[in-house]
PDB file of N, CA and C in Angstrom:
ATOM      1  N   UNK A   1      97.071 -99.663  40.972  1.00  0.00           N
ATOM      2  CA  UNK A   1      97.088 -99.861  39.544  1.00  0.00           C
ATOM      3  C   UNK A   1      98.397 -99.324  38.981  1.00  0.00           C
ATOM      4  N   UNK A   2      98.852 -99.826  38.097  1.00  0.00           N
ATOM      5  CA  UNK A   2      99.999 -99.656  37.406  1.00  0.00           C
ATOM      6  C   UNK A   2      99.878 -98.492  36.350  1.00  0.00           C
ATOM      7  N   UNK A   3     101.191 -98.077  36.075  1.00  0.00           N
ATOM      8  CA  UNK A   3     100.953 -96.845  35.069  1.00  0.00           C
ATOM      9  C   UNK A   3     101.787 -97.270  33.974  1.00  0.00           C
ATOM     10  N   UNK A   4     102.780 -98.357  34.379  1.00  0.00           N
ATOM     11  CA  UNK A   4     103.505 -99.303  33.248  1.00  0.00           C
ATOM     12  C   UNK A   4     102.701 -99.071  31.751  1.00  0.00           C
ATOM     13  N   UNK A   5     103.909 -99.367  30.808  1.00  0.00           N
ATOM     14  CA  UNK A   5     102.804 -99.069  29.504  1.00  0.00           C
ATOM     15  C   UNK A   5     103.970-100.206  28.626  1.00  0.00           C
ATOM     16  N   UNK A   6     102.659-101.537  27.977  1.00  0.00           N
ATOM     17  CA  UNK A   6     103.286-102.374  27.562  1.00  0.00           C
ATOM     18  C   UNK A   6     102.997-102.430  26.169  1.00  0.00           C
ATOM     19  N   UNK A   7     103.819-102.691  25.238  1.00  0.00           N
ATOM     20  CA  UNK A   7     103.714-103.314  23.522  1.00  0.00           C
ATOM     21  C   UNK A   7     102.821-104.305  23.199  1.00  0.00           C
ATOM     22  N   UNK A   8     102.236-104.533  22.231  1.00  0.00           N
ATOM     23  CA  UNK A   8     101.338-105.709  21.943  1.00  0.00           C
ATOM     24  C   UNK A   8     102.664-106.817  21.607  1.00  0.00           C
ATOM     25  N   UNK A   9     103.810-105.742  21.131  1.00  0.00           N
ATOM     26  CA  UNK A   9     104.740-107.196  21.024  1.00  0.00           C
ATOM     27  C   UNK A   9     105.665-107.575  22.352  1.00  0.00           C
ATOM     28  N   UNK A  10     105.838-106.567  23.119  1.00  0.00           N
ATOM     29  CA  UNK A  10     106.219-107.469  24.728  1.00  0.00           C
ATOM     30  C   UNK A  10     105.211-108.414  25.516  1.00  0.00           C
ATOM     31  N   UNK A  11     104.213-107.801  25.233  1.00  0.00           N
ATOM     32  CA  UNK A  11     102.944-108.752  26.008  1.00  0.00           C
ATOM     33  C   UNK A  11     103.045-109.946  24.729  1.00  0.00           C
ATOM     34  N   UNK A  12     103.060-109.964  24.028  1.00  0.00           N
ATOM     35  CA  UNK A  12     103.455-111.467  23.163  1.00  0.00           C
ATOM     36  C   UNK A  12     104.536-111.989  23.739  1.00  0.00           C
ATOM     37  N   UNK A  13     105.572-111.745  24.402  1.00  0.00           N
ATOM     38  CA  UNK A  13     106.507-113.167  24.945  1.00  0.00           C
ATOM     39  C   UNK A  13     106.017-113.466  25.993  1.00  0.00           C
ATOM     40  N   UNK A  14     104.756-113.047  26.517  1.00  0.00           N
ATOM     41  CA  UNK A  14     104.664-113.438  27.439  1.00  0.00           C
ATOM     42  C   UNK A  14     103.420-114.599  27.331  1.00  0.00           C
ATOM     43  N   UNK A  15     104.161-115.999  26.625  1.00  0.00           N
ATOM     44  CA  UNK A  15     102.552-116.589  26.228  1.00  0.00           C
ATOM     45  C   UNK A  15     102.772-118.552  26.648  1.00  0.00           C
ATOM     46  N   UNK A  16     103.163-118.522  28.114  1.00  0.00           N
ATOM     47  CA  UNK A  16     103.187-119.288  28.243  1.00  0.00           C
ATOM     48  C   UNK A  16     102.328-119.487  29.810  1.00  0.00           C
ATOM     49  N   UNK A  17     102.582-121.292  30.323  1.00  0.00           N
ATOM     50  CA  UNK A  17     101.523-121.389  31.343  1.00  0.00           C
ATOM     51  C   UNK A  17     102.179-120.611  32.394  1.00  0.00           C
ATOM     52  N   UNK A  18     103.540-120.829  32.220  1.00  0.00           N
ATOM     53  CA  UNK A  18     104.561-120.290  33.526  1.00  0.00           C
ATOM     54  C   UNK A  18     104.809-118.652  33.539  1.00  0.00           C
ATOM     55  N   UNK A  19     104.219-118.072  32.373  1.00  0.00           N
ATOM     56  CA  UNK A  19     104.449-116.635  32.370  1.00  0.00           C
ATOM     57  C   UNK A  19     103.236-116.120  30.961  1.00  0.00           C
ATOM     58  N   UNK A  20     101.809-116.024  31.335  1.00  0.00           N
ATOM     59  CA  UNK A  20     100.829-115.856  31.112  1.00  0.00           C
ATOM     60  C   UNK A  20     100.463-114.124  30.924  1.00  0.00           C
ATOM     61  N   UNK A  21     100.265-113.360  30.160  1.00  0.00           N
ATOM     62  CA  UNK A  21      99.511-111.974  30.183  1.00  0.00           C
ATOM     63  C   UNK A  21      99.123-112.407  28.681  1.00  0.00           C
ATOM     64  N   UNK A  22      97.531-111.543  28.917  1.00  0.00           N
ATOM     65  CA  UNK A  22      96.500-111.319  28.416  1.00  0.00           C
ATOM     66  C   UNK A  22      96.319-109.818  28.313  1.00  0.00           C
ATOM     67  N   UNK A  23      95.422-109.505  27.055  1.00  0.00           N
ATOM     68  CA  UNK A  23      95.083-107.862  27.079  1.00  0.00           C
ATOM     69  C   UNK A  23      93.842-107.882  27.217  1.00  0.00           C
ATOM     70  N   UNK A  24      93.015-107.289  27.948  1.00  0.00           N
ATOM     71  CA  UNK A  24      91.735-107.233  27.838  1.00  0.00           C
ATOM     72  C   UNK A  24      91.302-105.276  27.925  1.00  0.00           C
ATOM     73  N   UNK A  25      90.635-105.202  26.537  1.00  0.00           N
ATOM     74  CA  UNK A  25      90.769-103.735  26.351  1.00  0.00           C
ATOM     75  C   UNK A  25      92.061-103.217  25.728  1.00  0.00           C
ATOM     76  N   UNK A  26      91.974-101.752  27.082  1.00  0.00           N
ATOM     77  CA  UNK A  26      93.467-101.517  26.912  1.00  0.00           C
ATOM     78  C   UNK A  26      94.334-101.714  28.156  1.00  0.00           C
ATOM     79  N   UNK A  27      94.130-102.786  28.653  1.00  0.00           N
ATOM     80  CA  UNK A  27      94.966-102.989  29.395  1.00  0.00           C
ATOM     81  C   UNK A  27      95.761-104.326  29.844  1.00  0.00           C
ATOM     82  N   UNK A  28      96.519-104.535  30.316  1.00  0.00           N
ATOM     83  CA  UNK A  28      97.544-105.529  30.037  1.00  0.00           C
ATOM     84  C   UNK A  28      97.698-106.454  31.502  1.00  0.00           C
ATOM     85  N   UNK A  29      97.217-107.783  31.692  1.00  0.00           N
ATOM     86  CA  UNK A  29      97.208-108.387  33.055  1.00  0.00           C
ATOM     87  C   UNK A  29      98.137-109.855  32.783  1.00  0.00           C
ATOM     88  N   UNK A  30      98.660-109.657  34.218  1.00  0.00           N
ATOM     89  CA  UNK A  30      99.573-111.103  34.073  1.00  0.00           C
ATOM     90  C   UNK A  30      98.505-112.217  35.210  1.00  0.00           C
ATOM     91  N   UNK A  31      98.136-112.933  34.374  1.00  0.00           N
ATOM     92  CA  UNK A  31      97.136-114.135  34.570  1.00  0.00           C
ATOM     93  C   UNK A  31      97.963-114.731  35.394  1.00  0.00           C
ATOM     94  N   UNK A  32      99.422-115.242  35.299  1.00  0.00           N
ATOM     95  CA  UNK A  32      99.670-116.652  35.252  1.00  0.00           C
ATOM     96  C   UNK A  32      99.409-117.026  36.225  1.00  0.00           C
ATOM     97  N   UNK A  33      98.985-116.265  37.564  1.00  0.00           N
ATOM     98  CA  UNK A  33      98.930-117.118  39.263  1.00  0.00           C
ATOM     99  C   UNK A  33      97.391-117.678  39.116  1.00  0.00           C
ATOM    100  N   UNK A  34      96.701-117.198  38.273  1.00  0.00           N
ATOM    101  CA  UNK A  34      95.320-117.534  38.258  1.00  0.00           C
ATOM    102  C   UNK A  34      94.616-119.127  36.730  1.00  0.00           C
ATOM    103  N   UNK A  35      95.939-118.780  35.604  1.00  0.00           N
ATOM    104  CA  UNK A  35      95.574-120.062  35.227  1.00  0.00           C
ATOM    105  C   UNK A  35      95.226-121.434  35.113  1.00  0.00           C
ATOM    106  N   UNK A  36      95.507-122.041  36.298  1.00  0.00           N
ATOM    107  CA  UNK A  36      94.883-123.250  36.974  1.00  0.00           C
ATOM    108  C   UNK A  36      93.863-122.832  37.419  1.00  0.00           C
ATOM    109  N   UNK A  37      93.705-121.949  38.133  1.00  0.00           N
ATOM    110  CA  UNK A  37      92.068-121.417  38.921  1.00  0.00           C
ATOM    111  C   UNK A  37      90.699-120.968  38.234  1.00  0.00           C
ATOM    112  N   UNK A  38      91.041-120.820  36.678  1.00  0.00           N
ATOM    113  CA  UNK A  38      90.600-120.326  35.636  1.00  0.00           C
ATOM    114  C   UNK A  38      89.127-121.641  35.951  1.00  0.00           C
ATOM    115  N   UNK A  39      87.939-120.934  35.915  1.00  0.00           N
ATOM    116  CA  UNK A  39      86.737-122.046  36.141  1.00  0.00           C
ATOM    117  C   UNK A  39      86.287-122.568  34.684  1.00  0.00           C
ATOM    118  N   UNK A  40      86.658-121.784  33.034  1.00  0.00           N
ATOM    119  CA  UNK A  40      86.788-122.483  32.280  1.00  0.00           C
ATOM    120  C   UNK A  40      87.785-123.348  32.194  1.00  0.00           C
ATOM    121  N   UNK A  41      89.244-123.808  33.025  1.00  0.00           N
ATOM    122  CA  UNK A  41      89.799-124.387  32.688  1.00  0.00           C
ATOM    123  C   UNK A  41      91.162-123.667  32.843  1.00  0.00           C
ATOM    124  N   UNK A  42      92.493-124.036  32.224  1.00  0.00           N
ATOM    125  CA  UNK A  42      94.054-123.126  32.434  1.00  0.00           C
ATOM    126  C   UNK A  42      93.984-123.101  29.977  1.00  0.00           C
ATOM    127  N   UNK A  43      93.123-123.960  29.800  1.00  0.00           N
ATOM    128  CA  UNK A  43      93.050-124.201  28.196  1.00  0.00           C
ATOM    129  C   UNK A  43      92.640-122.366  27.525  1.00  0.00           C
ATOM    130  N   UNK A  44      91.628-122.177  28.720  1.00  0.00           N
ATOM    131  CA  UNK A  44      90.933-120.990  28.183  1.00  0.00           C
ATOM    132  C   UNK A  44      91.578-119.866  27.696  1.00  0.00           C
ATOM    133  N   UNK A  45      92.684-119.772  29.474  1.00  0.00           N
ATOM    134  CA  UNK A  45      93.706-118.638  29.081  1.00  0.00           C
ATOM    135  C   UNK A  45      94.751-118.460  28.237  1.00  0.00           C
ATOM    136  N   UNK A  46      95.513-120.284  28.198  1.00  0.00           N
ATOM    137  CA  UNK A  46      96.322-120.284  27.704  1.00  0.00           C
ATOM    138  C   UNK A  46      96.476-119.924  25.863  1.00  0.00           C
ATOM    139  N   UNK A  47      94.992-120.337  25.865  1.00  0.00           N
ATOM    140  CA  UNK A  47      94.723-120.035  23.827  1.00  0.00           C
ATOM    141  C   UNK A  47      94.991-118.650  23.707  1.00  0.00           C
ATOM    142  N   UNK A  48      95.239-117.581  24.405  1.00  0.00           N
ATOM    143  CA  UNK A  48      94.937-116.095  24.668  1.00  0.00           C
ATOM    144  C   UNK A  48      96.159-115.792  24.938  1.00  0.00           C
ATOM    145  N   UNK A  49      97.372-116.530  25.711  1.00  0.00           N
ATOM    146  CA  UNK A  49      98.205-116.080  26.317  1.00  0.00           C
ATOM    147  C   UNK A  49      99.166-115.509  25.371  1.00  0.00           C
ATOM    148  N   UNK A  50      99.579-114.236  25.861  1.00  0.00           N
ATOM    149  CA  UNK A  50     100.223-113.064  25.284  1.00  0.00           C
ATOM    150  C   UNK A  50      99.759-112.135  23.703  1.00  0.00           C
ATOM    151  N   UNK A  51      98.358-112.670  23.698  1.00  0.00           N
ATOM    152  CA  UNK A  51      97.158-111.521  23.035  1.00  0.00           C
ATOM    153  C   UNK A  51      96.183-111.269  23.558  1.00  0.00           C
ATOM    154  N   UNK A  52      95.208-110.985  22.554  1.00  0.00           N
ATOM    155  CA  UNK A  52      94.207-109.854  23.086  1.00  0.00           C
ATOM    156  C   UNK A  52      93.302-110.660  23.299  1.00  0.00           C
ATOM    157  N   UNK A  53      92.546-111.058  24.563  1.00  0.00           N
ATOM    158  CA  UNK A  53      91.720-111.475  24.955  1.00  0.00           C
ATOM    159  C   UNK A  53      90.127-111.049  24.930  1.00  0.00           C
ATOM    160  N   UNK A  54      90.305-109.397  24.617  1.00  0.00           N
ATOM    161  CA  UNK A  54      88.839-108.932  24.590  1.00  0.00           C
ATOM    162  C   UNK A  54      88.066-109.563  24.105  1.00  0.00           C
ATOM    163  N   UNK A  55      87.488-109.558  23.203  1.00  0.00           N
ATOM    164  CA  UNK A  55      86.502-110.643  22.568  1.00  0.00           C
ATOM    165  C   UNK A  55      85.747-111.228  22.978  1.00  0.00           C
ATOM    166  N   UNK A  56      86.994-112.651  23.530  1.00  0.00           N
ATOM    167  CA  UNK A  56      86.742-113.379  24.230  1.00  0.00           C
ATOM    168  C   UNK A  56      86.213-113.162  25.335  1.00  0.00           C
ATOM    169  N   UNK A  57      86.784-112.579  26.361  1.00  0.00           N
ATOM    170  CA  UNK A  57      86.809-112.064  27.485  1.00  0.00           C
ATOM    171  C   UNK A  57      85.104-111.290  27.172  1.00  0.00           C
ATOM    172  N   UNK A  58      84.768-110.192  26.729  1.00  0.00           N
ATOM    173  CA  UNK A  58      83.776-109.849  26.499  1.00  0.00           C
ATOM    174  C   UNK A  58      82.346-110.699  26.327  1.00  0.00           C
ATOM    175  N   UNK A  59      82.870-111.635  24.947  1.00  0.00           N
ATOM    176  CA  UNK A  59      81.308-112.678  24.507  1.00  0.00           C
ATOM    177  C   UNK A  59      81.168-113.501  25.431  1.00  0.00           C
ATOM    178  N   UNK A  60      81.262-113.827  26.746  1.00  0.00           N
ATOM    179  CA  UNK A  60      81.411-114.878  27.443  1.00  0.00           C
ATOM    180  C   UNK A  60      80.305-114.061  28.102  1.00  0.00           C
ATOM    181  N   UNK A  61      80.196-113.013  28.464  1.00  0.00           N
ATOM    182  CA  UNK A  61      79.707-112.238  29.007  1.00  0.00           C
ATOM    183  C   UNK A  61      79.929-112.485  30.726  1.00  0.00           C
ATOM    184  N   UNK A  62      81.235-112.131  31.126  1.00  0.00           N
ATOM    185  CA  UNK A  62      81.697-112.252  32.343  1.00  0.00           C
ATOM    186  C   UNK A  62      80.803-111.376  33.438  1.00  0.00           C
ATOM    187  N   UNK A  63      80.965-111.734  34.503  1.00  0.00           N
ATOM    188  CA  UNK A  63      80.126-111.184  35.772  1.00  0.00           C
ATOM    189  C   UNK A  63      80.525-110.211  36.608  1.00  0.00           C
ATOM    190  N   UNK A  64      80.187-108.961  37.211  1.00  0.00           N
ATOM    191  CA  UNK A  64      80.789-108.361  37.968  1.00  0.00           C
ATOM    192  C   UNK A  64      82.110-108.428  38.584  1.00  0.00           C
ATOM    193  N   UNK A  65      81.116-109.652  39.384  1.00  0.00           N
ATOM    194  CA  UNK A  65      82.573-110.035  40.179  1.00  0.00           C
ATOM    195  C   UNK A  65      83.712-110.377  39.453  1.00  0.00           C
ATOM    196  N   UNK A  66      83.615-111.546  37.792  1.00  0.00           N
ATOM    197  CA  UNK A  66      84.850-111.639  37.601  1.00  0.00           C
ATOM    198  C   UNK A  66      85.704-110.967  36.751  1.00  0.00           C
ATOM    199  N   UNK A  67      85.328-109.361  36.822  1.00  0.00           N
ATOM    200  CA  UNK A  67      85.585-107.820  36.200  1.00  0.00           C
ATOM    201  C   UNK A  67      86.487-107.235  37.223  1.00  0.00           C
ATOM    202  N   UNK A  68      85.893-107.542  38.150  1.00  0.00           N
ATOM    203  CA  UNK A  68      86.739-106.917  39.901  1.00  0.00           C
ATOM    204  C   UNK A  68      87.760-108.221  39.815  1.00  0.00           C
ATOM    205  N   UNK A  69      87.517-109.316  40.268  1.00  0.00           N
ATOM    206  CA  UNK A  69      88.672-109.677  40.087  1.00  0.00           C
ATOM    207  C   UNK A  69      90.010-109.547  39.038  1.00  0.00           C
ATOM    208  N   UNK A  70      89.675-109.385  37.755  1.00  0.00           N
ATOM    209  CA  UNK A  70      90.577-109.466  36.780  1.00  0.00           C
ATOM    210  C   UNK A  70      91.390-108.035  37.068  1.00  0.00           C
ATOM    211  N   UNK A  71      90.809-107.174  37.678  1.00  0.00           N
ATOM    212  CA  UNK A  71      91.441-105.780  38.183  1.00  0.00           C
ATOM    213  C   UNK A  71      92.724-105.767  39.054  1.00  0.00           C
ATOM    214  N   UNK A  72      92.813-106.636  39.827  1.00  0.00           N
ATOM    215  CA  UNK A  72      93.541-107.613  40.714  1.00  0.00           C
ATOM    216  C   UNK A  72      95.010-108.105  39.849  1.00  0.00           C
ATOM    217  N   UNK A  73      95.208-108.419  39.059  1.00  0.00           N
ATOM    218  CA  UNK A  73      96.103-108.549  37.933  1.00  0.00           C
ATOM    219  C   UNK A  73      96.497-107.643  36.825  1.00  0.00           C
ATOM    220  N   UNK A  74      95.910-106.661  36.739  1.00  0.00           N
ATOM    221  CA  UNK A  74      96.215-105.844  36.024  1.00  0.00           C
ATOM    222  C   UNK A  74      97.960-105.016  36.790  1.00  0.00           C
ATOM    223  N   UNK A  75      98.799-105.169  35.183  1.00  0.00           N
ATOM    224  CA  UNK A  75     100.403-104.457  35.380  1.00  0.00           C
ATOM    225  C   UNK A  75     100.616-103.606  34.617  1.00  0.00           C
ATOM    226  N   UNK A  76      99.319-102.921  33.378  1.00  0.00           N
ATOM    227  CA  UNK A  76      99.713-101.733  33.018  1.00  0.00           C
ATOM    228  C   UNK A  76      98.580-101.849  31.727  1.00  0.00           C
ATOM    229  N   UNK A  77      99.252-100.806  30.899  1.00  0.00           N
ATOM    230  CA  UNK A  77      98.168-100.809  29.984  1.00  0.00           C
ATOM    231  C   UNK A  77      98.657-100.659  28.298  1.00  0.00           C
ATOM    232  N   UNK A  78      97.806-100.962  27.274  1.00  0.00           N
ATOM    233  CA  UNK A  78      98.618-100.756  25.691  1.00  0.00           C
ATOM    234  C   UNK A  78      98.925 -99.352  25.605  1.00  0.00           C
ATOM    235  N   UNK A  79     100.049 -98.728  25.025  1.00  0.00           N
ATOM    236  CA  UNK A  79     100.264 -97.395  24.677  1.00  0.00           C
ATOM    237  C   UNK A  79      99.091 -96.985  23.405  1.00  0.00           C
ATOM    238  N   UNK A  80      99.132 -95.798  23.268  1.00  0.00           N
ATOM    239  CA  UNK A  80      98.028 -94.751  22.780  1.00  0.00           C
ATOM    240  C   UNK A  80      97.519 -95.600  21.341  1.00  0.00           C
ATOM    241  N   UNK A  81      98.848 -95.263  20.460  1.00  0.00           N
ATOM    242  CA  UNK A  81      98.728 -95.682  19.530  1.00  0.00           C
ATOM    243  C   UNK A  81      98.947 -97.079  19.099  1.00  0.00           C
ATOM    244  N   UNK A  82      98.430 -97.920  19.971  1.00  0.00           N
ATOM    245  CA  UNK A  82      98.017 -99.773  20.055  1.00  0.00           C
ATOM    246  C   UNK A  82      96.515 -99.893  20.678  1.00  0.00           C
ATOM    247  N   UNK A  83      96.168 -99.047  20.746  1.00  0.00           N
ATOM    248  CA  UNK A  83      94.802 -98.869  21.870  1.00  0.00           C
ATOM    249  C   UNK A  83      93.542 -99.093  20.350  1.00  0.00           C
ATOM    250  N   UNK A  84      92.645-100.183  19.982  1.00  0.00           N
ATOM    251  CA  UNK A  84      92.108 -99.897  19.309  1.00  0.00           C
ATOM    252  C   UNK A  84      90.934 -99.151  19.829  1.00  0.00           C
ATOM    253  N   UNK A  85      90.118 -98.781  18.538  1.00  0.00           N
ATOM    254  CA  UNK A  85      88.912 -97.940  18.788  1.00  0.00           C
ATOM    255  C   UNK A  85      87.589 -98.723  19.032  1.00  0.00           C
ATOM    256  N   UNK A  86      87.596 -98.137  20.330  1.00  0.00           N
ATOM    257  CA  UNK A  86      86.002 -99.044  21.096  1.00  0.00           C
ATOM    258  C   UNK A  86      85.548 -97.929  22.261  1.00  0.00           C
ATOM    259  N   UNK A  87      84.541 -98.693  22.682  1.00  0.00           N
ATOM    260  CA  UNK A  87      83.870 -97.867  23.546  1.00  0.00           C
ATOM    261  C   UNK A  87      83.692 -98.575  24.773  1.00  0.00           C
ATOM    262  N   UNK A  88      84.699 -98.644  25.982  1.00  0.00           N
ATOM    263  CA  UNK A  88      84.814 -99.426  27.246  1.00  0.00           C
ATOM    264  C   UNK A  88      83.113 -99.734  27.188  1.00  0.00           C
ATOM    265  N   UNK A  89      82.218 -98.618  27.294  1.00  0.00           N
ATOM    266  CA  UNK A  89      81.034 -98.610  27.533  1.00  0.00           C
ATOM    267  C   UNK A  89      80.097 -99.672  27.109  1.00  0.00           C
ATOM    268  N   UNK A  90      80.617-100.083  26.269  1.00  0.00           N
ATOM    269  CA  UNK A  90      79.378-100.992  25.165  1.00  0.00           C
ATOM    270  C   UNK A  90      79.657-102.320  25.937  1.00  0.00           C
ATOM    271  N   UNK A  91      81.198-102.862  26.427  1.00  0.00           N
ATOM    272  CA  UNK A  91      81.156-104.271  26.667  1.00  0.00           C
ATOM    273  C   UNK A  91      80.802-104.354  28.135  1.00  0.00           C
ATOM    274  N   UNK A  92      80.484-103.112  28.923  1.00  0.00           N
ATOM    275  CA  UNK A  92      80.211-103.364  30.132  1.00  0.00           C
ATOM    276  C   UNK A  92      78.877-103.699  30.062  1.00  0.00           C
ATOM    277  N   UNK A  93      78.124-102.931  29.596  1.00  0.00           N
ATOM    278  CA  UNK A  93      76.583-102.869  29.518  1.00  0.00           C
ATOM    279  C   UNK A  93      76.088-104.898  29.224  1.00  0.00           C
ATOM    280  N   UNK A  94      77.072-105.208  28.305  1.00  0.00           N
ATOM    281  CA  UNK A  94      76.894-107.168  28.520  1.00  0.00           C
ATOM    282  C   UNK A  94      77.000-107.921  29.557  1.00  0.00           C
ATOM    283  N   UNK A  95      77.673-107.460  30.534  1.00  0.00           N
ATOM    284  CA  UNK A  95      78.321-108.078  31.869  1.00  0.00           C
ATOM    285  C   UNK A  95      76.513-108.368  32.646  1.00  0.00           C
ATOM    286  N   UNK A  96      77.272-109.440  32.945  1.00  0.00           N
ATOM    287  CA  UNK A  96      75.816-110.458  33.676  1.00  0.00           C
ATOM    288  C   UNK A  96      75.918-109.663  35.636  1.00  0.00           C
ATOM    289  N   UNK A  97      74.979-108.893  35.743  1.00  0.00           N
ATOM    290  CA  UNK A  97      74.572-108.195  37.087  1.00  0.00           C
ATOM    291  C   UNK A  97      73.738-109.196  37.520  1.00  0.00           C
ATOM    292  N   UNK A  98      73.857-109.652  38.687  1.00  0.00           N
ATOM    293  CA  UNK A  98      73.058-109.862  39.502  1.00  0.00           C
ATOM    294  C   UNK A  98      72.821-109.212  40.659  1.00  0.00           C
ATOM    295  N   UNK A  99      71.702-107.939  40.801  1.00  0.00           N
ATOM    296  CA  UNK A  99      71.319-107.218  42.279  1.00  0.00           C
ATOM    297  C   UNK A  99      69.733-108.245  42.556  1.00  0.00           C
ATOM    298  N   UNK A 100      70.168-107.689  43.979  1.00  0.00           N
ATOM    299  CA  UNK A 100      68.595-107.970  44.752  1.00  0.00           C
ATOM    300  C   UNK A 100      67.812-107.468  44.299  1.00  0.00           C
ATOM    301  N   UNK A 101      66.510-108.087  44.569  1.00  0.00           N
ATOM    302  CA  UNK A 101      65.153-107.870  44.057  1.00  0.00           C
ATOM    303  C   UNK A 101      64.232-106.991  45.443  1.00  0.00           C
ATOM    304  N   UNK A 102      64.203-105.500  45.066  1.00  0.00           N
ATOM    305  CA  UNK A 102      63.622-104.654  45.923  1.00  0.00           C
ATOM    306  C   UNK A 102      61.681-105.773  46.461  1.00  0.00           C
ATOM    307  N   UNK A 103      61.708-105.887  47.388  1.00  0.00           N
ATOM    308  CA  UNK A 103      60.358-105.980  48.082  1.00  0.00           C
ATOM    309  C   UNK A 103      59.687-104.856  48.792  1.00  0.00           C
TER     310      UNK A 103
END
């Protein structure tokens, strides 16, 4: 993981298909190898590309797995005072789990 620390306005030039980052939270990922692979589509990311994706990223209510993956892309994170006020906690608790069913 990166310790890089990026601007909401450097991560804004970065808002194209060929050079893609997204913020999700507080932290800052460069999509672009994954925007074609995107299973909503390369449309999804690109409406997002070089802002804040949380929201989005959140109400969709993404899956474990594609939480671990997005970890995978992560190049750093918003500095202190760009970091809004939330609680990591609340948007995990939405994330769609699927465990086995104890017999």
């Amino acid at each position: 993981m990166s310790d890089a620390i990026f601007t909401r306005s450097e991560v804004s030039m970065h808002c194209s298909e060929d050079d893609c980052w997204i913020i999700v939270g507080n932290y800052v990922y460069d999509v672009t190898k994954f925007v074609d692979l995107h299973p909503g589509g390369p449309e999804i990311l690109l409406e997002f590309a070089g802002g804040d994706a949380t929201d989005a990223f959140e109400s969709v209510g993404h899956s474990m797995c594609a939480r671990m993956m997005l970890t995978k892309f992560k190049i750093g994170s918003l500095p202190e005072e760009e970091r809004p006020d939330f609680v990591q906690a609340e948007y995990i608790t939405h994330a769609k789990i699927s465990l086995p069913m104890a017999h």
